[in-house]
Protein backbone atom coordinates (compact mmCIF):
# COMPACT_ATOMS: atom_id res chain seq x y z
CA UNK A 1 115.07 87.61 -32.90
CA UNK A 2 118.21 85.17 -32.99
CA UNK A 3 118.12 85.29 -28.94
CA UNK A 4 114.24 84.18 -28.40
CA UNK A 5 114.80 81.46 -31.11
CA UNK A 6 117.59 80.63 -29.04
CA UNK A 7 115.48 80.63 -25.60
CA UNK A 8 112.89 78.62 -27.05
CA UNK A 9 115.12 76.13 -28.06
CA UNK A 10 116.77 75.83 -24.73
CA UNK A 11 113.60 75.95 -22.94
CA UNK A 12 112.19 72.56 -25.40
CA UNK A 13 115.50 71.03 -24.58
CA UNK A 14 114.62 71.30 -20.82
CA UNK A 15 111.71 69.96 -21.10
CA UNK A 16 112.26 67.00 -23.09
CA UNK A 17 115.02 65.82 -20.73
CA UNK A 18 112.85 66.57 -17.39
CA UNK A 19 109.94 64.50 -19.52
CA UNK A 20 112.48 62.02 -20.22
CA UNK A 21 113.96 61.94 -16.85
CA UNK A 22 110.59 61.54 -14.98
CA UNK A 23 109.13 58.57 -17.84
CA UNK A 24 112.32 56.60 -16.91
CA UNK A 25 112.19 57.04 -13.23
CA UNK A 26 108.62 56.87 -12.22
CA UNK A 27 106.91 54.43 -14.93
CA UNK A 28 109.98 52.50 -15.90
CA UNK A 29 111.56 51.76 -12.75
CA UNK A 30 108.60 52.49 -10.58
CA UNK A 31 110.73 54.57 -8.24
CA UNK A 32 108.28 57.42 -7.72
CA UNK A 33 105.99 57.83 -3.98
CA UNK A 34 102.08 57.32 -4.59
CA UNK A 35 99.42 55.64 -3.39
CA UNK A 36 99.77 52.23 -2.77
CA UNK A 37 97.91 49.05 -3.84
CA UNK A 38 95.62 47.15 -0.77
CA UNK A 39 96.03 43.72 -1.47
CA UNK A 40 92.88 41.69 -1.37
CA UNK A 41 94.88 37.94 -1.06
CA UNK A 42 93.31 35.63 1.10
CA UNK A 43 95.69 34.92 4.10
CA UNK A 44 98.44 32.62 3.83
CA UNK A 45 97.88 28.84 5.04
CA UNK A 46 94.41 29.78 5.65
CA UNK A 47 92.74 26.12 5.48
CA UNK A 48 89.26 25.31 6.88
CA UNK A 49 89.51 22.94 9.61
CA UNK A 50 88.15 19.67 9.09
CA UNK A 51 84.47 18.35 10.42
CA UNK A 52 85.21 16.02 13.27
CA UNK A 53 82.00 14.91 15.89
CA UNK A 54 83.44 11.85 18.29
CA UNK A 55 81.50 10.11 20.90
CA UNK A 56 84.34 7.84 22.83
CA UNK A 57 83.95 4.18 20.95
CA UNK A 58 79.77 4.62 19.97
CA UNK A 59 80.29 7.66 17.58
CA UNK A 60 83.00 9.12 14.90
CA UNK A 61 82.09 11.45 12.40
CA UNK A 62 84.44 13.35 10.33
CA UNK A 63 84.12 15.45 7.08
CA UNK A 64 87.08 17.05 4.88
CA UNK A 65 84.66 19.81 4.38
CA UNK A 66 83.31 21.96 7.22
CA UNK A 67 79.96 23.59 7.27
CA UNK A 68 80.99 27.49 7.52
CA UNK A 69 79.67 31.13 9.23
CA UNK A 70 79.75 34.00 6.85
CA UNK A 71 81.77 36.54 8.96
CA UNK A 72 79.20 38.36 11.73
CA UNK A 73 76.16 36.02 10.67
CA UNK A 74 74.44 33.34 12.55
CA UNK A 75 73.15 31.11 9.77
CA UNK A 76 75.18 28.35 9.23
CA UNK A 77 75.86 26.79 5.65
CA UNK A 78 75.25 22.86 5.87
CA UNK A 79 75.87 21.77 2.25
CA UNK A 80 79.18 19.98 2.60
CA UNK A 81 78.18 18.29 6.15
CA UNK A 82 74.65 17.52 5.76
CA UNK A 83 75.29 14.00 5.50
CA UNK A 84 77.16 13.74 8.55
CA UNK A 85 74.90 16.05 10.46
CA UNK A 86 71.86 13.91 9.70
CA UNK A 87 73.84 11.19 11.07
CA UNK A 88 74.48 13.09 14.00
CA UNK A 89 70.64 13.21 14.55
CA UNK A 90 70.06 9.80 13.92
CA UNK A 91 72.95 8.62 16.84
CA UNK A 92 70.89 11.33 19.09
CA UNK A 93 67.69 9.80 18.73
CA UNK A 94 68.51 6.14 19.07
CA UNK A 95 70.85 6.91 22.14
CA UNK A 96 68.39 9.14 24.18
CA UNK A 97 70.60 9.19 27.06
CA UNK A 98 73.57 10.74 25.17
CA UNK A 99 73.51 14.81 26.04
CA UNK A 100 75.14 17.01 23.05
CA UNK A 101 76.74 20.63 23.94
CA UNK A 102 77.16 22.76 20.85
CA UNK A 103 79.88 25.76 21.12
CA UNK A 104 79.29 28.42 19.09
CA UNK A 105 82.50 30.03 18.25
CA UNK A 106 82.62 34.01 17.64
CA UNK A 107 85.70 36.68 17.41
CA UNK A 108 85.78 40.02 18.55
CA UNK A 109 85.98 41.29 15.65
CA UNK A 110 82.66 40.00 14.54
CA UNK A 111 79.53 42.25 15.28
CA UNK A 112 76.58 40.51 16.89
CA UNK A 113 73.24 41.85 15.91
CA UNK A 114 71.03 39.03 17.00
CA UNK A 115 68.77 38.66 20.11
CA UNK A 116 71.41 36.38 21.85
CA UNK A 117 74.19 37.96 24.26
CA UNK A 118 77.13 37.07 21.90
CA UNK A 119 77.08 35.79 18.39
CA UNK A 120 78.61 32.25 19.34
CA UNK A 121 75.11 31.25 21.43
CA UNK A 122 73.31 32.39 17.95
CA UNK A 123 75.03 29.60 16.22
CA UNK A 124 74.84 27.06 18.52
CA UNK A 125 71.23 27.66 18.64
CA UNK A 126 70.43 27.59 15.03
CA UNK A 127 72.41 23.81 15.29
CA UNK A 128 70.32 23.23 17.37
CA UNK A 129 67.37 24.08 16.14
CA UNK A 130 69.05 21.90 13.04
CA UNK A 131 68.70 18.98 15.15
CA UNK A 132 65.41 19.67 16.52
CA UNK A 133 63.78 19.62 13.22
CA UNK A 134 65.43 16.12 12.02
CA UNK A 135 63.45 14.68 15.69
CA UNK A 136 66.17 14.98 18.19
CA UNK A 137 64.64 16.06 21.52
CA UNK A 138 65.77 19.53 22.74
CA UNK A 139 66.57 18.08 26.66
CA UNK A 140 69.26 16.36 24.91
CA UNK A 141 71.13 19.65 23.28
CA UNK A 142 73.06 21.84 25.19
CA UNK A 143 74.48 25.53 23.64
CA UNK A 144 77.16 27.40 24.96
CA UNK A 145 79.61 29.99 23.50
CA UNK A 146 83.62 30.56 23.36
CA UNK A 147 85.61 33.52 22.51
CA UNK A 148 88.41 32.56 19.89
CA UNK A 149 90.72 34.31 17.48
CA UNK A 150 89.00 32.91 14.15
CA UNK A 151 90.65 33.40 10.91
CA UNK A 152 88.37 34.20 7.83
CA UNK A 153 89.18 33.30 4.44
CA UNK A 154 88.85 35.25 1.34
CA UNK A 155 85.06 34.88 1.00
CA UNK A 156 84.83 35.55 4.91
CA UNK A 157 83.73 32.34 6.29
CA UNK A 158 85.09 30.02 9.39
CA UNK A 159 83.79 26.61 10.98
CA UNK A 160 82.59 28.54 14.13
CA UNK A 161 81.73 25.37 15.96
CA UNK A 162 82.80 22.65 18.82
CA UNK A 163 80.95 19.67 20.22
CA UNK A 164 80.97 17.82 23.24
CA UNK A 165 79.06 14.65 24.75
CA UNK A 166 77.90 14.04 27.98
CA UNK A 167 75.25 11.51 30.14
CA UNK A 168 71.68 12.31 30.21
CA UNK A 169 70.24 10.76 33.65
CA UNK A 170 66.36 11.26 33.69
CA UNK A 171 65.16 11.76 37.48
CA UNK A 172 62.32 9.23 38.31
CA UNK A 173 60.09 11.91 40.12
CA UNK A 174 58.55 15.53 38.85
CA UNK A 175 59.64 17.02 41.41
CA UNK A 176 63.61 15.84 40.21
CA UNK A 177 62.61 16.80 36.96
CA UNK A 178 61.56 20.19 37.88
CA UNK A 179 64.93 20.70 40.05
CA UNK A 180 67.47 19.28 37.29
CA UNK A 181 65.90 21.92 35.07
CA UNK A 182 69.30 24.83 35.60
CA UNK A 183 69.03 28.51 34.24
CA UNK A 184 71.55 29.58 31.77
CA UNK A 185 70.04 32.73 29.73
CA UNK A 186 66.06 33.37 28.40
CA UNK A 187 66.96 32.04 24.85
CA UNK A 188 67.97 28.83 26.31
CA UNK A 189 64.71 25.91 26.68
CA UNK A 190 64.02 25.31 29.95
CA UNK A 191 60.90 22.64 30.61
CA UNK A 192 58.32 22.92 33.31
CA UNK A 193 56.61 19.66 35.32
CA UNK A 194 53.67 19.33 36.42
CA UNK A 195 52.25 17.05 39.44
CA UNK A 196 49.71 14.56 38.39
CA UNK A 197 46.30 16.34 37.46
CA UNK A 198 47.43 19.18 38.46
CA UNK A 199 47.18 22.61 36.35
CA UNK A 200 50.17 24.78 38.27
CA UNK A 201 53.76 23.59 37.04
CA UNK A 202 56.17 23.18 39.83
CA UNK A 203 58.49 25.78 41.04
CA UNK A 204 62.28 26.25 41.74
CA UNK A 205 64.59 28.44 42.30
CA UNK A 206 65.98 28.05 38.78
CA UNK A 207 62.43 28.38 36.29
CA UNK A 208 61.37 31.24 38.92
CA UNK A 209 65.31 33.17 37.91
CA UNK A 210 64.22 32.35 34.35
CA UNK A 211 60.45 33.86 34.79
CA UNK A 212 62.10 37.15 36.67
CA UNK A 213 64.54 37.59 33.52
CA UNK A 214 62.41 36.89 30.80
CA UNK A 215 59.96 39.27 32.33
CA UNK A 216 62.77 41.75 32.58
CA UNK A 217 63.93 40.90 28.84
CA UNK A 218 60.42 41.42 27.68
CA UNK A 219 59.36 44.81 29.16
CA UNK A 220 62.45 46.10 27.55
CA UNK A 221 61.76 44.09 24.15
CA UNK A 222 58.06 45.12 22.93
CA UNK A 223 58.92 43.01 19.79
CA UNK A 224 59.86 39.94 21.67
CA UNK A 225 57.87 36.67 22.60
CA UNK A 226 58.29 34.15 24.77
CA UNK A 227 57.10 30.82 23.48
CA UNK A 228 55.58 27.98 25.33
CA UNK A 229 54.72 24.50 23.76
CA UNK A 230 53.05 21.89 25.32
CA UNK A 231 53.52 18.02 25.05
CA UNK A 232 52.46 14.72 26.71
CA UNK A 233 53.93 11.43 26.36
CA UNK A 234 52.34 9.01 24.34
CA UNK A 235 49.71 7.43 26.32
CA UNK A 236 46.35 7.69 25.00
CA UNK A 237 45.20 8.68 21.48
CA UNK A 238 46.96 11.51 19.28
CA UNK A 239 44.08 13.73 19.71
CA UNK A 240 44.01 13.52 23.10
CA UNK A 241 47.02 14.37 23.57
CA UNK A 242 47.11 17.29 21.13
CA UNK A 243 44.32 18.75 23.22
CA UNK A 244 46.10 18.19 26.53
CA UNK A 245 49.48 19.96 25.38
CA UNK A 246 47.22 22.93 24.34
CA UNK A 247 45.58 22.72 27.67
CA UNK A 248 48.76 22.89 29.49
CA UNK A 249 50.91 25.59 27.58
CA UNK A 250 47.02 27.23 28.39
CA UNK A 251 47.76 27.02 31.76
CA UNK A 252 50.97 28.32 32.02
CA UNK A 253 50.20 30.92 29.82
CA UNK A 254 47.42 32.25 32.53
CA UNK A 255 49.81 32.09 35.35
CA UNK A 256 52.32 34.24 33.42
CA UNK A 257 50.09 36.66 32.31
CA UNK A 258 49.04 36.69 36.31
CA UNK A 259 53.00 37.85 36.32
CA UNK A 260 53.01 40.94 34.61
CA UNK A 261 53.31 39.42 30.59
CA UNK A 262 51.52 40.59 28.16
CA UNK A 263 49.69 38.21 26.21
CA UNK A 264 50.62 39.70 23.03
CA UNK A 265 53.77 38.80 23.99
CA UNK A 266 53.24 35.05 24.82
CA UNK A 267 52.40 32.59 22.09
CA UNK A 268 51.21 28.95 23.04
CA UNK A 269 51.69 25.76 21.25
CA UNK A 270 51.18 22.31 21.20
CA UNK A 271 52.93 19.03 20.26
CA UNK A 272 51.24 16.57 21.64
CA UNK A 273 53.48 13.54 21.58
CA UNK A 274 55.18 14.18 18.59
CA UNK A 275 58.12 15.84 20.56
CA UNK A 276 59.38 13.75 23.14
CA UNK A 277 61.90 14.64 25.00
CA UNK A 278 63.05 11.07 26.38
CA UNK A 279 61.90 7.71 25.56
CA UNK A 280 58.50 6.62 26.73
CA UNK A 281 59.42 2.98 27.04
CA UNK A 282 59.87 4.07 30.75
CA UNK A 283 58.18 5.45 33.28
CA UNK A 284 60.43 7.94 33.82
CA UNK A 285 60.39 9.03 30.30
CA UNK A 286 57.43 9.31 29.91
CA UNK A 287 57.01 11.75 33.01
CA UNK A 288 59.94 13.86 30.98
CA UNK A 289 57.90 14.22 28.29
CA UNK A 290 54.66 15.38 29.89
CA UNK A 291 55.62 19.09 30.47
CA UNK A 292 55.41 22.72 28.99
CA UNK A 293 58.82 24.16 27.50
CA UNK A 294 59.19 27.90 27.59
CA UNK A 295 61.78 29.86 25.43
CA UNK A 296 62.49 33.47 24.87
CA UNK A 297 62.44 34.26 20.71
């Protein structure tokens, strides 16, 4: 009986100083293996970069804050920069010959699940469309995209965005018009002329590359449209006009369909003169503005 008391005891004593042992090891000095902790701390010296839109000596814009791209998303957030991209807008309108390229900005490790190629050409465009909406004329924006490393921040969010100026020269002829129009992609505005009273819109070899893709794009895209809005310049009464820009996306329309489009997937428009696309203080302006722009969406 004396010897199991006596095992027992030795056996508690064992125990208590393995307990013991482990307590002051693992939870005191913390020198036990385990899981460890992911850190969730935004990157150090992350800093947005600051909002700055120069135009040589006419233009200088610049913001502390940045308007921002949640990480993989298209949708920019304007709240800090609205100011400054209003007056953006403004310059645009007053100096129609002033051409604006927007870079969209996008990493590889984003994931693009928009209708564009790459996600940078989905932000420049929704700029765009930005600027379109405060009056600027499209035939003076320009979208392109860049590859970059771009460092997110804790709430995931960048500035994804560059600008650039250029001339706009406006050809004095349709038939210049029609030619300076250049293919980039189907989601990019191109505009199509038209010869005086007449209903066919002029061809080239760059709106007939745009007319074979987007015809491509759509038979592979059911859910897909390709828009076409008409305008005029501003000769003549609004009405008039309104009815003429319906008459000419009408006709392109019709020709298209001729192509091999459905019409369910074409949708016509019209503007009338409330879109111009260059001034129509001018001859040639207003010859810019009497035409039918076509866009995939």
């Amino acid at each position: 009986m004396a010897s199991s008391v006596k095992t027992l005891a030795w056996i508690l004593l064992i125990g208590w100083m393995g307990g013991s042992t482990y307590w002051h090891i693992c939870k005191i000095k913390m020198l036990c293996d385990g899981p460890s902790e992911v850190s969730t701390a935004t990157p150090a010296g992350y800093s947005v970069p600051a909002l700055s839109i120069v135009d040589g000596n006419t233009l200088s814009l610049s913001s502390a804050m940045n308007f921002g791209f949640k990480k993989s998303m298209p949708e920019p957030n304007y709240a800090n920069v609205k100011k400054e991209l209003d007056s953006l807008a403004a310059y645009l309108k007053v100096n129609s010959g002033r051409k604006l390229t927007i870079t969209g900005l996008y990493s590889s490790v984003e994931q693009n699940d928009t209708s564009f190629p790459d996600l940078g050409l989905a932000r420049a465009d929704a700029l765009k469309q930005y600027l379109v909406q405060a009056g600027v004329p499209g035939s003076q924006l320009a979208t392109t995209s860049k590859l970059i490393d771009l460092t997110f921040s804790a709430d995931d969010s960048t500035h994804g965005m560059e600008f650039g100026f250029d001339s706009l020269m406006i050809p004095k002829t349709e038939e210049a018009l029609a030619a300076a129009e250049k293919y980039e992609n189907v989601f990019k505005t191109m505009d199509l002329y038209f010869k005086t009273a007449k209903a066919d819109y002029i061809k080239t070899p760059e709106n007939e590359k745009f007319i074979e893709e987007a015809i491509k794009y759509l038979a592979a895209n059911k859910d897909k449209k390709l828009a076409l809005t008409g305008h005029t310049d501003n000769d003549g009464t609004d009405e008039t006009n309104l009815k003429l820009s319906k008459i000419r996306a009408g006709s392109v329309k019709a020709l298209l369909m001729k192509r091999g489009i459905s019409e369910a997937q074409l949708v016509t428009d019209a503007k009338g003169e409330s879109q111009p696309k260059a001034s129509n203080d001018t001859p040639e302006g207003r010859k810019a503005n009497r035409r039918v722009s076509i866009i995939v969406q």
